[in-house]
C-alpha atoms as a PDB file:
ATOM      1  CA  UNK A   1       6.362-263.265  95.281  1.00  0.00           C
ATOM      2  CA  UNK A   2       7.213-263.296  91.297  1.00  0.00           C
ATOM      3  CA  UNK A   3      10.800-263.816  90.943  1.00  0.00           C
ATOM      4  CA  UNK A   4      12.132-262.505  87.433  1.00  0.00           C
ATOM      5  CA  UNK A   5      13.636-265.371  84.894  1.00  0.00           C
ATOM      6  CA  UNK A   6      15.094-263.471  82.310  1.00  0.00           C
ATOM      7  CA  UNK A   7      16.554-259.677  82.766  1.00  0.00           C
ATOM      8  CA  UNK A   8      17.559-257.945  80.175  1.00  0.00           C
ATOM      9  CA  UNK A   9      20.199-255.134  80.283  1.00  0.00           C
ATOM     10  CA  UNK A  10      21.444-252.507  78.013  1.00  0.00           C
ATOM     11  CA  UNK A  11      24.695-250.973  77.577  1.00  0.00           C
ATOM     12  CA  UNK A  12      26.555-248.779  75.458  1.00  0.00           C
ATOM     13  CA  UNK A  13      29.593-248.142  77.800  1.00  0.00           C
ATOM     14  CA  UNK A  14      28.589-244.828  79.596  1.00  0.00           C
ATOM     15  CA  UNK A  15      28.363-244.425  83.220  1.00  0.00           C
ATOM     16  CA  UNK A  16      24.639-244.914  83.301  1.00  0.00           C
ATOM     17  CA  UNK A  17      24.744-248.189  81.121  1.00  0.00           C
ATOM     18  CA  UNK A  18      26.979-249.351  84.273  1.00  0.00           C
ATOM     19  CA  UNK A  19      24.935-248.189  86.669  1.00  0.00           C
ATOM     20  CA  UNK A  20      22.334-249.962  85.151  1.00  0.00           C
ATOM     21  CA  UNK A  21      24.578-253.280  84.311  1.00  0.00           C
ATOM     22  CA  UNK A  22      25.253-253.187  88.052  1.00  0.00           C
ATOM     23  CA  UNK A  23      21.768-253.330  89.207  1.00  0.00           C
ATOM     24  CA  UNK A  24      20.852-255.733  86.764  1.00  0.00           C
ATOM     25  CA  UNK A  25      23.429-258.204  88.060  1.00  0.00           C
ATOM     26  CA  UNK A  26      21.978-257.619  91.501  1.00  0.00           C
ATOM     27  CA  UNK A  27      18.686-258.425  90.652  1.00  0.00           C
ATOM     28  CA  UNK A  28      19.597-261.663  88.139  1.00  0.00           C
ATOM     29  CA  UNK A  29      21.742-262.669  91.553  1.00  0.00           C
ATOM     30  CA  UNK A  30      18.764-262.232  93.886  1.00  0.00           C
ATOM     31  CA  UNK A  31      16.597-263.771  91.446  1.00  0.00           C
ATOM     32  CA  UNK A  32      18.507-266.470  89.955  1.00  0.00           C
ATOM     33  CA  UNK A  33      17.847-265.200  87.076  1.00  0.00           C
ATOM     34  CA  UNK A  34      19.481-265.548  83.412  1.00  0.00           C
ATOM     35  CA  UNK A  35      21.069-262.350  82.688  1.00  0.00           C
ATOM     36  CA  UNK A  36      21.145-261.022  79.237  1.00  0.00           C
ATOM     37  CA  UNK A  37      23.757-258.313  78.221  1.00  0.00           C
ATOM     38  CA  UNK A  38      22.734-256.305  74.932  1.00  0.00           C
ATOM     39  CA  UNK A  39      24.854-254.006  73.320  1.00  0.00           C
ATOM     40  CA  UNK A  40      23.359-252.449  69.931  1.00  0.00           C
ATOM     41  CA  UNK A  41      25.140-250.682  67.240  1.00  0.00           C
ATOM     42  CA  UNK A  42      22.698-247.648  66.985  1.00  0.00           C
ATOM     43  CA  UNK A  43      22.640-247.212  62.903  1.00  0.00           C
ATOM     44  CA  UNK A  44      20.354-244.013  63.908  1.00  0.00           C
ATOM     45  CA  UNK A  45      23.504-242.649  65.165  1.00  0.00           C
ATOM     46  CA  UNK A  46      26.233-242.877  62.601  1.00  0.00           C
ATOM     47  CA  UNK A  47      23.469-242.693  59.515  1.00  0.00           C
ATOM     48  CA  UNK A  48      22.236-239.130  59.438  1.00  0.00           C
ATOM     49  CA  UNK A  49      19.223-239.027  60.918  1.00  0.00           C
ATOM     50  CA  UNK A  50      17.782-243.211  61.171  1.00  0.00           C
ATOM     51  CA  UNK A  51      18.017-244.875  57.942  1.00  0.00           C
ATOM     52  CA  UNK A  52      17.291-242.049  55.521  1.00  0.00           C
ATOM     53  CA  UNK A  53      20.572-242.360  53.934  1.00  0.00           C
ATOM     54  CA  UNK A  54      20.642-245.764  53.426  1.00  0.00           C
ATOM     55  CA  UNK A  55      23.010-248.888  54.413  1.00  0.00           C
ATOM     56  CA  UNK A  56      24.993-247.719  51.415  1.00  0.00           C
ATOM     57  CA  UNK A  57      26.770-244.857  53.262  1.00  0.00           C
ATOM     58  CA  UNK A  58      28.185-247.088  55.854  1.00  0.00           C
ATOM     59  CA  UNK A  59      31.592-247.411  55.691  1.00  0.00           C
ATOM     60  CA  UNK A  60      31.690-251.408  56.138  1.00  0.00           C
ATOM     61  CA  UNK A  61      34.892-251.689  57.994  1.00  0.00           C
ATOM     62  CA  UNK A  62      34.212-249.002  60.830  1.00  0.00           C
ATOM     63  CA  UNK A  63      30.772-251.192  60.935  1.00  0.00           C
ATOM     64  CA  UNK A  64      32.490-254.401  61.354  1.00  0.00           C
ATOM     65  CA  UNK A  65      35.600-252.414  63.914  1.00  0.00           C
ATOM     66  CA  UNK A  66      32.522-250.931  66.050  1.00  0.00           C
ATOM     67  CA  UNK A  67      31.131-253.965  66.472  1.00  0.00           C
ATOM     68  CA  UNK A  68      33.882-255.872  67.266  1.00  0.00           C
ATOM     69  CA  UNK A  69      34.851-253.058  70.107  1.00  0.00           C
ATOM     70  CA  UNK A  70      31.238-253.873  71.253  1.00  0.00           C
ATOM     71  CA  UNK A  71      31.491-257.537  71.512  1.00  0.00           C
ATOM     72  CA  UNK A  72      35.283-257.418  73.190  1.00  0.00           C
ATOM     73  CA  UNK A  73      33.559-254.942  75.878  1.00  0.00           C
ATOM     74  CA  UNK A  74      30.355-257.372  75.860  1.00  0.00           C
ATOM     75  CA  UNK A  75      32.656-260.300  76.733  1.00  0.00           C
ATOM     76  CA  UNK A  76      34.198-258.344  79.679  1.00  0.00           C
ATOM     77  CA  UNK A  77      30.914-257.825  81.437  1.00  0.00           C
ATOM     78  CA  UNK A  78      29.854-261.136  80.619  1.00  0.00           C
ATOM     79  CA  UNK A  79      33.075-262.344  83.041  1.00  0.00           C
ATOM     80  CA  UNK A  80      32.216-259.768  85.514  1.00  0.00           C
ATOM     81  CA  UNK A  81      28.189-261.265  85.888  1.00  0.00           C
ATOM     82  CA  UNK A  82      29.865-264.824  86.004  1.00  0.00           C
ATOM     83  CA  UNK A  83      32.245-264.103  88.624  1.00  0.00           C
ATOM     84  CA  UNK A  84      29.755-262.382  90.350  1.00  0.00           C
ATOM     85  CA  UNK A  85      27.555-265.541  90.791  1.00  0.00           C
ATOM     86  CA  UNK A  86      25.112-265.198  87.722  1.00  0.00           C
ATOM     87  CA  UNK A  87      25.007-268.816  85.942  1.00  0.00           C
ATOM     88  CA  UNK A  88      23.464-268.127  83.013  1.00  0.00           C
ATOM     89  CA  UNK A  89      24.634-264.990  80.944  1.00  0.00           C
ATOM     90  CA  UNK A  90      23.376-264.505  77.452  1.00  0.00           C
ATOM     91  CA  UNK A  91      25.528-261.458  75.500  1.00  0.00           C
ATOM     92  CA  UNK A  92      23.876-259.969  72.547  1.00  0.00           C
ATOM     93  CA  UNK A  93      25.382-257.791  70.088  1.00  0.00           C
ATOM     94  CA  UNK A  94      23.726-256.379  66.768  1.00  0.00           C
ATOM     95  CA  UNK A  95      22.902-253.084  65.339  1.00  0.00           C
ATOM     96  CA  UNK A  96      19.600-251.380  64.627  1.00  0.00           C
ATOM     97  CA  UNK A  97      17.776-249.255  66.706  1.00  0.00           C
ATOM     98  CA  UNK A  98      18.654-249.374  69.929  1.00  0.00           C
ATOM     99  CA  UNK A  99      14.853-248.388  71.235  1.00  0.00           C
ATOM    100  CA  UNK A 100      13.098-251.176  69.208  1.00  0.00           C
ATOM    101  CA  UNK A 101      15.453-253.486  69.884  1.00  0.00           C
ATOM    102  CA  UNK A 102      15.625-253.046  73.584  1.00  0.00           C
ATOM    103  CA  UNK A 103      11.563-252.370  74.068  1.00  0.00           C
ATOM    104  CA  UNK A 104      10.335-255.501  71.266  1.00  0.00           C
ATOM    105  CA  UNK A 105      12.906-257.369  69.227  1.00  0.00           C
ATOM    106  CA  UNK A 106      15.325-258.595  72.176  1.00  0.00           C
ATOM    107  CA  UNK A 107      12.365-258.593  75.149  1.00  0.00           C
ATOM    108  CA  UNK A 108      10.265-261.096  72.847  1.00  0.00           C
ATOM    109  CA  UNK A 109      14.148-263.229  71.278  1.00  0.00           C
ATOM    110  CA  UNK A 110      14.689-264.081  75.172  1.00  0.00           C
ATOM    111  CA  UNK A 111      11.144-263.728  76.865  1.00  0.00           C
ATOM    112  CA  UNK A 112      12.496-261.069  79.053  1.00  0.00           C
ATOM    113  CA  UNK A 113      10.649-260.570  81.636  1.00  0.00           C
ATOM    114  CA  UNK A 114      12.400-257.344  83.161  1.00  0.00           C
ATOM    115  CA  UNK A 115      14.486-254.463  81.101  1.00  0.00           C
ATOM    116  CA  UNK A 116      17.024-252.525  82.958  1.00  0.00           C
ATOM    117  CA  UNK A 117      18.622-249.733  81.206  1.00  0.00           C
ATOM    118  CA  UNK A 118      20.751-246.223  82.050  1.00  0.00           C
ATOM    119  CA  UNK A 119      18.295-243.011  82.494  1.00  0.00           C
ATOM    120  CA  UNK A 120      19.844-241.362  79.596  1.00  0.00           C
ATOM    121  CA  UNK A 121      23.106-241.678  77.578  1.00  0.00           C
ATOM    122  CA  UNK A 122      21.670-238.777  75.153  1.00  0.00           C
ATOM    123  CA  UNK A 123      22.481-235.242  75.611  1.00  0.00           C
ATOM    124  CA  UNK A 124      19.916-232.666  76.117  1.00  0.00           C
ATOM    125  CA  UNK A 125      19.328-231.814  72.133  1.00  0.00           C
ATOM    126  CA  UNK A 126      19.446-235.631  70.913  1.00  0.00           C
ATOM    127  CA  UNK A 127      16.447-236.421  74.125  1.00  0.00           C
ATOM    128  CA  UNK A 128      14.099-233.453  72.833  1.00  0.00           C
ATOM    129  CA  UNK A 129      14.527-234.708  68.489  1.00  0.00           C
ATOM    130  CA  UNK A 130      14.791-237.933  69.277  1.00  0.00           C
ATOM    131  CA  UNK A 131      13.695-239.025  72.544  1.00  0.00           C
ATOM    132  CA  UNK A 132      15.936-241.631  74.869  1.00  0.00           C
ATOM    133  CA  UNK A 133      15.683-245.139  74.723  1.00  0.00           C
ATOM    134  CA  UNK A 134      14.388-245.222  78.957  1.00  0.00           C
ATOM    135  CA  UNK A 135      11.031-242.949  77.572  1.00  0.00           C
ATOM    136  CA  UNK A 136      10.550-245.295  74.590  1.00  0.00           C
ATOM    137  CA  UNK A 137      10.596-248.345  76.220  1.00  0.00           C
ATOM    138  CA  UNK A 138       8.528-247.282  78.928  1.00  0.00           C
END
């Protein structure tokens, strides 16, 4: 039976990026399995719509805050795997977009062999103009 080396979870801190956090944990414990938490700062999300704007209407500091407030939350859930059992926890933390990053960039970083994200954290309007992140990937 293959056994999974390398999982790969995303979160973004709504109740289906814990859902999904959980089971991921479950499987990197049944596995013994390295675990690797990534949390992505979705520019697509506070830049119009993707990058049309440019980097230059970022405010820098609410960059550098929200990023920050995504690594503090990382670490949490990096103690949680650990104390769990998980040995070898990995968190990531950038910005981008969240679907290439999840479905290419991070999956060929780490060699992830298995992704495990939420169904949706999009509402209804955001999944029909710009898809969700579980439809990309897949």
């Amino acid at each position: 039976m293959k056994r999974y080396q390398k999982i790969l979870v995303g979160v973004d801190g709504s109740s289906q990026a814990r859902e999904a956090f959980d089971r991921a944990v479950e499987l990197a414990k049944q596995n013994e399995a390295t675990l690797i938490i990534a949390s992505i700062l979705n520019s697509d999300r506070y830049v119009g719509m993707g990058m049309a704007l440019g980097a230059s209407y970022i405010n820098k500091a609410a960059e550098v805050d929200m990023l920050g407030r995504l690594q503090d939350s990382g670490e949490v859930l990096v103690q949680q795997a650990k104390a769990a059992g998980i040995q070898n926890v990995i968190l990531e933390v950038t910005k981008g977009n969240s679907k290439t990053a999840l479905a290419e960039d991070l999956v060929t970083k780490y060699d992830a062999d298995l992704v495990v994200i939420g169904a949706t954290g999009t509402n209804v309007v955001e999944r029909v103009l710009i898809g969700s992140n579980a439809h990309f990937i897949v």
